[in-house]
N, C-alpha and C. Protein backbone atom coordinates (compact mmCIF):
# COMPACT_ATOMS: atom_id res chain seq x y z
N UNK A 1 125.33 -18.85 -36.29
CA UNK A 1 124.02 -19.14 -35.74
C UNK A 1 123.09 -17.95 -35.91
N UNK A 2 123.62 -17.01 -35.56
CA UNK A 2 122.65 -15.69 -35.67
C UNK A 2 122.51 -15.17 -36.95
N UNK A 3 122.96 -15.40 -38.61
CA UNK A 3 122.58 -15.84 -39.58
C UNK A 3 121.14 -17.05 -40.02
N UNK A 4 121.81 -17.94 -39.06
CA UNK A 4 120.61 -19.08 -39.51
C UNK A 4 119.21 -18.48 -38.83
N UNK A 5 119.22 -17.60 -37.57
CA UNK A 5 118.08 -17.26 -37.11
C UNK A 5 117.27 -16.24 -38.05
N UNK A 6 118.41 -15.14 -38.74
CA UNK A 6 117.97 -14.16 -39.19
C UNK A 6 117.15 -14.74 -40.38
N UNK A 7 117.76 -15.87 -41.43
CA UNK A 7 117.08 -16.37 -41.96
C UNK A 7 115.99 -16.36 -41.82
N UNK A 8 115.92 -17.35 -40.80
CA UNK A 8 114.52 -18.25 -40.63
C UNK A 8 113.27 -16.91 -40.41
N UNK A 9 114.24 -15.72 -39.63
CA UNK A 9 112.32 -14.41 -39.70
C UNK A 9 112.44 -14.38 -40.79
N UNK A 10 113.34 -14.03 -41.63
CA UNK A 10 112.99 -13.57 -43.17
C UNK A 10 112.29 -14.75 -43.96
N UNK A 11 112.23 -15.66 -43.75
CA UNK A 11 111.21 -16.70 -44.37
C UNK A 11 110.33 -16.69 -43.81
N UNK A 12 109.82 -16.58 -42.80
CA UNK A 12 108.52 -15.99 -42.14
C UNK A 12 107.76 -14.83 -42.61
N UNK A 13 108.83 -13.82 -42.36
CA UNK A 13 108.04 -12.54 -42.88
C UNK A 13 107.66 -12.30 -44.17
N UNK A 14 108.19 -13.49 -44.81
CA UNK A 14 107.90 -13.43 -46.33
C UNK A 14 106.77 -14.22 -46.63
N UNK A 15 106.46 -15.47 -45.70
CA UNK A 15 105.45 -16.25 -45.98
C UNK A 15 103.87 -15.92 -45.65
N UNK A 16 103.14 -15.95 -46.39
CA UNK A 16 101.69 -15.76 -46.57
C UNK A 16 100.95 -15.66 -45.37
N UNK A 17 101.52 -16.60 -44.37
CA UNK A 17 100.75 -17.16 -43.29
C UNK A 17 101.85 -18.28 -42.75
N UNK A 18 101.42 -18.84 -41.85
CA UNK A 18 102.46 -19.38 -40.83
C UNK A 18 102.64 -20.80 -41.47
N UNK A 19 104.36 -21.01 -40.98
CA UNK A 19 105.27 -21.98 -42.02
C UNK A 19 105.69 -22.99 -41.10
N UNK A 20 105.82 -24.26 -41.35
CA UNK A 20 106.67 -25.37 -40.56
C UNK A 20 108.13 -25.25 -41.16
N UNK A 21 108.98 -26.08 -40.05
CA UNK A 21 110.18 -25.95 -40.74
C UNK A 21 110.30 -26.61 -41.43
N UNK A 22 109.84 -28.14 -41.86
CA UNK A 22 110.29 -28.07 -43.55
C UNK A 22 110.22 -27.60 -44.54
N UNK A 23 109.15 -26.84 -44.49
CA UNK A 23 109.06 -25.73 -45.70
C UNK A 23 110.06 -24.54 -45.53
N UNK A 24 110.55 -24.51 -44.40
CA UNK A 24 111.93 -23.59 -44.43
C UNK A 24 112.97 -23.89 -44.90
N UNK A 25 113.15 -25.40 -43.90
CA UNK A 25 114.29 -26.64 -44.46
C UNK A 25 114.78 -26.67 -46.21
N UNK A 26 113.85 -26.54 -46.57
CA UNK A 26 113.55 -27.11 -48.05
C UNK A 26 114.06 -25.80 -48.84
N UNK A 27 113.82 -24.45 -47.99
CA UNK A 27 113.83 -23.10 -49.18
C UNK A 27 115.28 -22.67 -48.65
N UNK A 28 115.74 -23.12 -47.60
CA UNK A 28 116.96 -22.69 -47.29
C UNK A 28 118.39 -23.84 -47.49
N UNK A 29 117.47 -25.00 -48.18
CA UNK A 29 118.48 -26.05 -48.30
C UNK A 29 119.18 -26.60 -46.78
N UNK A 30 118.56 -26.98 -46.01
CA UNK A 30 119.53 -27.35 -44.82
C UNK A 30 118.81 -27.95 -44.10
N UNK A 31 118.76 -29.26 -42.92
CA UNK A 31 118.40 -30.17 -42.11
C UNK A 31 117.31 -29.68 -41.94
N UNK A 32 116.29 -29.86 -41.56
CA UNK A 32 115.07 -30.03 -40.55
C UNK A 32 115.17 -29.71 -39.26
N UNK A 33 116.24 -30.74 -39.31
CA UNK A 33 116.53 -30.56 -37.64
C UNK A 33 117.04 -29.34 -36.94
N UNK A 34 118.00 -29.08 -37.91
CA UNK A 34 118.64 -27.72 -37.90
C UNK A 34 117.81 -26.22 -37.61
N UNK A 35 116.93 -26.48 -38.44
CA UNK A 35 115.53 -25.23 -38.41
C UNK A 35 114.99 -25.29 -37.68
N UNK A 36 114.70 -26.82 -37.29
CA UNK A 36 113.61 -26.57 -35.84
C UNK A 36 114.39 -26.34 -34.60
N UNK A 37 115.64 -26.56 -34.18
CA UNK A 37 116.51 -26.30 -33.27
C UNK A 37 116.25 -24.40 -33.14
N UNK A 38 116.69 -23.95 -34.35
CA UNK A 38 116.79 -22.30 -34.51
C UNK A 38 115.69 -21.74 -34.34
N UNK A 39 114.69 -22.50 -34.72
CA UNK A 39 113.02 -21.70 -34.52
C UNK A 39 112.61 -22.19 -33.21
N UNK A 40 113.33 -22.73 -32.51
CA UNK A 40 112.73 -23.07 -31.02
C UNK A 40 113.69 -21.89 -30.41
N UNK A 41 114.76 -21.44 -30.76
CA UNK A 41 115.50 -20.30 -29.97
C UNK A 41 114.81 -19.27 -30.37
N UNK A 42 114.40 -18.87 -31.23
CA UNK A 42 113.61 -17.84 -31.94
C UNK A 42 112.40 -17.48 -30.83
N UNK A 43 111.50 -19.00 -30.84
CA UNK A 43 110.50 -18.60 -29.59
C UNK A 43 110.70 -18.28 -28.74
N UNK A 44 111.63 -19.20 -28.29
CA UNK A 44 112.08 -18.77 -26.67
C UNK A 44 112.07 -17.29 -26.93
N UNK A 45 112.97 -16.89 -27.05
CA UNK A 45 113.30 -15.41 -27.36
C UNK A 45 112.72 -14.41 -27.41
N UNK A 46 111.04 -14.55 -28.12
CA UNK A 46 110.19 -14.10 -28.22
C UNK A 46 109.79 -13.42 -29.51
N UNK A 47 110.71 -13.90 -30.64
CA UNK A 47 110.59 -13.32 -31.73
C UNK A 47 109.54 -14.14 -32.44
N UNK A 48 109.43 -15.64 -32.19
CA UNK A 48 108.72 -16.39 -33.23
C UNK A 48 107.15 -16.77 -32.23
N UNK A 49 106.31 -17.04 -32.63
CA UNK A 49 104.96 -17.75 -31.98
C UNK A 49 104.87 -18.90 -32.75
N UNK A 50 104.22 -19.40 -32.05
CA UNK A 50 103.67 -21.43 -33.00
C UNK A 50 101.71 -21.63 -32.22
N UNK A 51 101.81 -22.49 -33.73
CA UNK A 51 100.30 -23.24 -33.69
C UNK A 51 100.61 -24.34 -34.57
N UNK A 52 100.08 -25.15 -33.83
CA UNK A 52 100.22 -26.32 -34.64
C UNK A 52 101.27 -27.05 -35.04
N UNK A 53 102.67 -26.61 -34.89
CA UNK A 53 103.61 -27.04 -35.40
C UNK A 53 104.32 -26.18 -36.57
N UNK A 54 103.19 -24.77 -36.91
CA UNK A 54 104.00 -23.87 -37.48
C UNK A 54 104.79 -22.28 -37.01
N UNK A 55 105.20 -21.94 -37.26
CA UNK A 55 105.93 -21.14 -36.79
C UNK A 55 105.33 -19.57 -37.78
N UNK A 56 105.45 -18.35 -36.69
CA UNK A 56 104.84 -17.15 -37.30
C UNK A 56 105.56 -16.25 -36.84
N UNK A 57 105.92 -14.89 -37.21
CA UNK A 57 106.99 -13.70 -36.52
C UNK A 57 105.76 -13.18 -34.83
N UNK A 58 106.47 -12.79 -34.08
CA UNK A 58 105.85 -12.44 -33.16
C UNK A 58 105.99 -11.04 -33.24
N UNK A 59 104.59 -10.37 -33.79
CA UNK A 59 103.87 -9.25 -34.33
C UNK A 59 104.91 -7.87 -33.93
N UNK A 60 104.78 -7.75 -32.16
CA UNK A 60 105.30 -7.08 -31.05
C UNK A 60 106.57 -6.93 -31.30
N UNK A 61 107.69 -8.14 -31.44
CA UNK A 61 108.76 -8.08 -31.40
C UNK A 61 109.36 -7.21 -32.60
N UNK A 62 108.81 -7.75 -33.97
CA UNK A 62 108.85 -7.08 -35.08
C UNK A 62 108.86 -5.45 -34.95
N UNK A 63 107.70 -5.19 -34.63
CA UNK A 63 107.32 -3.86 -34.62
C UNK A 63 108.28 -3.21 -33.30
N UNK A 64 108.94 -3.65 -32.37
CA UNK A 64 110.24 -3.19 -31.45
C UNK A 64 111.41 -2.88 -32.76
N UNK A 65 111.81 -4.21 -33.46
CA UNK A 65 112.84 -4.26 -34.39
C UNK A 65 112.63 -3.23 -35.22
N UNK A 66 111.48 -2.86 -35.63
CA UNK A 66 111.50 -1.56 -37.00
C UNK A 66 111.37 -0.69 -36.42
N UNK A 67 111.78 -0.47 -34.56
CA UNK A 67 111.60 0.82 -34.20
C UNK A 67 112.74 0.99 -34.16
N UNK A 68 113.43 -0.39 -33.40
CA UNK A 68 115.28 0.20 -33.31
C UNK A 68 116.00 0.53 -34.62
N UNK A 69 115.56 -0.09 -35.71
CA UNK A 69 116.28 0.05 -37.50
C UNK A 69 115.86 1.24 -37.50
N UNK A 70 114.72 2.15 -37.08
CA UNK A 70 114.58 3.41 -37.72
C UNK A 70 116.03 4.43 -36.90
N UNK A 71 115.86 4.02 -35.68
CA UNK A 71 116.45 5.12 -34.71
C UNK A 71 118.12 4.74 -35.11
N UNK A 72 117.91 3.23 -35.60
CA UNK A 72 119.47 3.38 -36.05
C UNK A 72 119.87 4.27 -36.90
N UNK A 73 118.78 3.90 -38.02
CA UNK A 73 118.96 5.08 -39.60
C UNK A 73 119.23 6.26 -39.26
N UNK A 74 118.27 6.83 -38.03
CA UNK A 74 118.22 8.16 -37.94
C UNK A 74 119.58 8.65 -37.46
N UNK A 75 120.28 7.92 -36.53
CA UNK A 75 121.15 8.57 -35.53
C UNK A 75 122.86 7.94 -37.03
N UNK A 76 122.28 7.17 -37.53
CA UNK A 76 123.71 7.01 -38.77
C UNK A 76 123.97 8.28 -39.59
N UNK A 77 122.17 8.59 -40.04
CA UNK A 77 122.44 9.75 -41.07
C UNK A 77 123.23 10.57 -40.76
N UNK A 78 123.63 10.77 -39.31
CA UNK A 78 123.79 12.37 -38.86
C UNK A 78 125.35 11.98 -38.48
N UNK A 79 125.78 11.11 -37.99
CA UNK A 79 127.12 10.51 -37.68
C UNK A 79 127.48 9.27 -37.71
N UNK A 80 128.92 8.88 -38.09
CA UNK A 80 129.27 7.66 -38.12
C UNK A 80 129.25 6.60 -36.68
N UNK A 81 128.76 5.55 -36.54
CA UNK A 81 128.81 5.25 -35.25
C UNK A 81 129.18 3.81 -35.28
N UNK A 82 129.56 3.13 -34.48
CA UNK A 82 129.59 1.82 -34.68
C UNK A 82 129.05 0.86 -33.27
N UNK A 83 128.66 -0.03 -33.54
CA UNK A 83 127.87 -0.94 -32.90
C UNK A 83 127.63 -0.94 -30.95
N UNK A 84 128.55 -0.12 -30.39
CA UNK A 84 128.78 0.01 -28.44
C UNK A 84 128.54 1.20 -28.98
N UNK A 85 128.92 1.96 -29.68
CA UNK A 85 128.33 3.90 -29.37
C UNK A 85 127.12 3.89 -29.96
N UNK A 86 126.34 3.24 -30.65
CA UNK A 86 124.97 2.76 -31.27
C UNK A 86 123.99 2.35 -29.51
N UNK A 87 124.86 1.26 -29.02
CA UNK A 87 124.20 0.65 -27.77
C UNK A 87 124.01 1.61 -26.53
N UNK A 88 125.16 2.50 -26.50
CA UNK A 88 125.58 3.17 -25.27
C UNK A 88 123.74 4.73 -25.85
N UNK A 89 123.76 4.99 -27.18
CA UNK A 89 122.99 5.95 -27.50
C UNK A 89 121.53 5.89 -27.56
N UNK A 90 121.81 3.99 -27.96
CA UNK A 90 120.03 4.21 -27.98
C UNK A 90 119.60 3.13 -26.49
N UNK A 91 120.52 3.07 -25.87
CA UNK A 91 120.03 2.09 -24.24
C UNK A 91 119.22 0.57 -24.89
N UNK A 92 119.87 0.17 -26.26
CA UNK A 92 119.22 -1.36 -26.36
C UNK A 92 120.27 -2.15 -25.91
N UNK A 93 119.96 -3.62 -25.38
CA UNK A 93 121.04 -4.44 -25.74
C UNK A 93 121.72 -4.68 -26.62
N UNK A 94 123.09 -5.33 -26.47
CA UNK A 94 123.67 -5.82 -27.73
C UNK A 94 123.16 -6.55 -28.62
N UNK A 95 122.67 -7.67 -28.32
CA UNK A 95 121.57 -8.36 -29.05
C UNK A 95 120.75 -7.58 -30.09
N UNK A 96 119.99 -6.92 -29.56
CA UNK A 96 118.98 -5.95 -30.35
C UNK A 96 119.78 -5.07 -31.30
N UNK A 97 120.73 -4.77 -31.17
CA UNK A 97 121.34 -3.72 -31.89
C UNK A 97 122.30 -4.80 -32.94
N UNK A 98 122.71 -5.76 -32.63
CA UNK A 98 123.09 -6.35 -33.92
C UNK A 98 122.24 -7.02 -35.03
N UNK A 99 121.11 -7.28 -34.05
CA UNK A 99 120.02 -7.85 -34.87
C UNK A 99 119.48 -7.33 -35.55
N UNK A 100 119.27 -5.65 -34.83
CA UNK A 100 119.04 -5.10 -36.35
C UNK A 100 120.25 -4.44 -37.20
N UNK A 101 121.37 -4.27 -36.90
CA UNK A 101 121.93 -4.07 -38.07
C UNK A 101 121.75 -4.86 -39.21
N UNK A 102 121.73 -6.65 -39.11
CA UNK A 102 121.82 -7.54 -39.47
C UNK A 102 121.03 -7.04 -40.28
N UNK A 103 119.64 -7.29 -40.31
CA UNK A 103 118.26 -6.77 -40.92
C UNK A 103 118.07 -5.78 -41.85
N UNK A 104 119.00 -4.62 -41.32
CA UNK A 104 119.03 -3.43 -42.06
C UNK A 104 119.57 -3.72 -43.14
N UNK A 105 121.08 -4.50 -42.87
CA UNK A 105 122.15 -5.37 -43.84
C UNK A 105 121.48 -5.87 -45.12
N UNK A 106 120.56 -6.94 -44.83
CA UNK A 106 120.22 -7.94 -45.29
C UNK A 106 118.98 -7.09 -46.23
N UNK A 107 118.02 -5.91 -46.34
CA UNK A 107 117.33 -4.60 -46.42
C UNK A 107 117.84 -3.65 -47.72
N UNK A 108 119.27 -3.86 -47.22
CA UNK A 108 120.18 -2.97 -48.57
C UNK A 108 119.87 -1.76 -47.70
C-alpha cells in the first residue's frame, strides 16, 4: 500500500497541474478505484489537496518531506544508520522517516 501511495505523489509531482485519478489509473495501469481509494488516504493525511475532483501534492507537506530527505542525507553521510536510530535522531515519526527513505529510494 505504501508503494501505491508513493506512486500516486510521484505522478503528481510530475504532472503540470492537478490530475484526476484516471489519468493516474491509466499511467500506472491499475483500477480507478484503486487510485481513488489511495488518493483519498493521501488527503486525509495531508499530503494530497483536491478541486474539482483532481488531486494536487500539498505544497507544505512536500516541503516538510525535502526537509526530512535532506537531514536524512546529512546524518547518512557521516554514519551508517538504519531506520529507529534515523527516528530516535531526527524526533520524526516512523511514518515520515520511511516515507522518505522511500522517496530518496525511488530519487537514486
Amino acid at each position: 500500500m505504501v508503494k501505491m501511495k508513493e506512486n500516486n505523489i510521484q505522478n503528481l509531482q510530475g504532472s503540470p497541474g492537478p490530475i484526476g485519478p484516471s489519468e493516474i489509473a491509466k499511467q500506472l495501469k491499475k483500477p480507478k478505484n484503486t487510485i481513488q481509494y489511495h488518493l483519498n488516504i493521501l488527503k486525509n493525511d495531508g499530503k494530497l489537496s483536491s478541486e474539482n475532483g483532481k488531486y494536487f501534492p500539498n505544497k507544505t507537506e512536500l516541503k516538510n518531506m525535502e526537509e526530512i530527505e535532506n537531514k536524512i542525507i546529512n546524518l547518512l553521510s557521516v554514519e551508517e544508520l538504519g531506520p529507529n536510530h534515523l527516528q530516535q535522531k531526527l524526533h520524526f515519526d516512523e511514518n515520515k522517516i520511511f516515507s522518505a527513505l522511500h522517496l530518496l529510494e525511488i530519487d537514486g
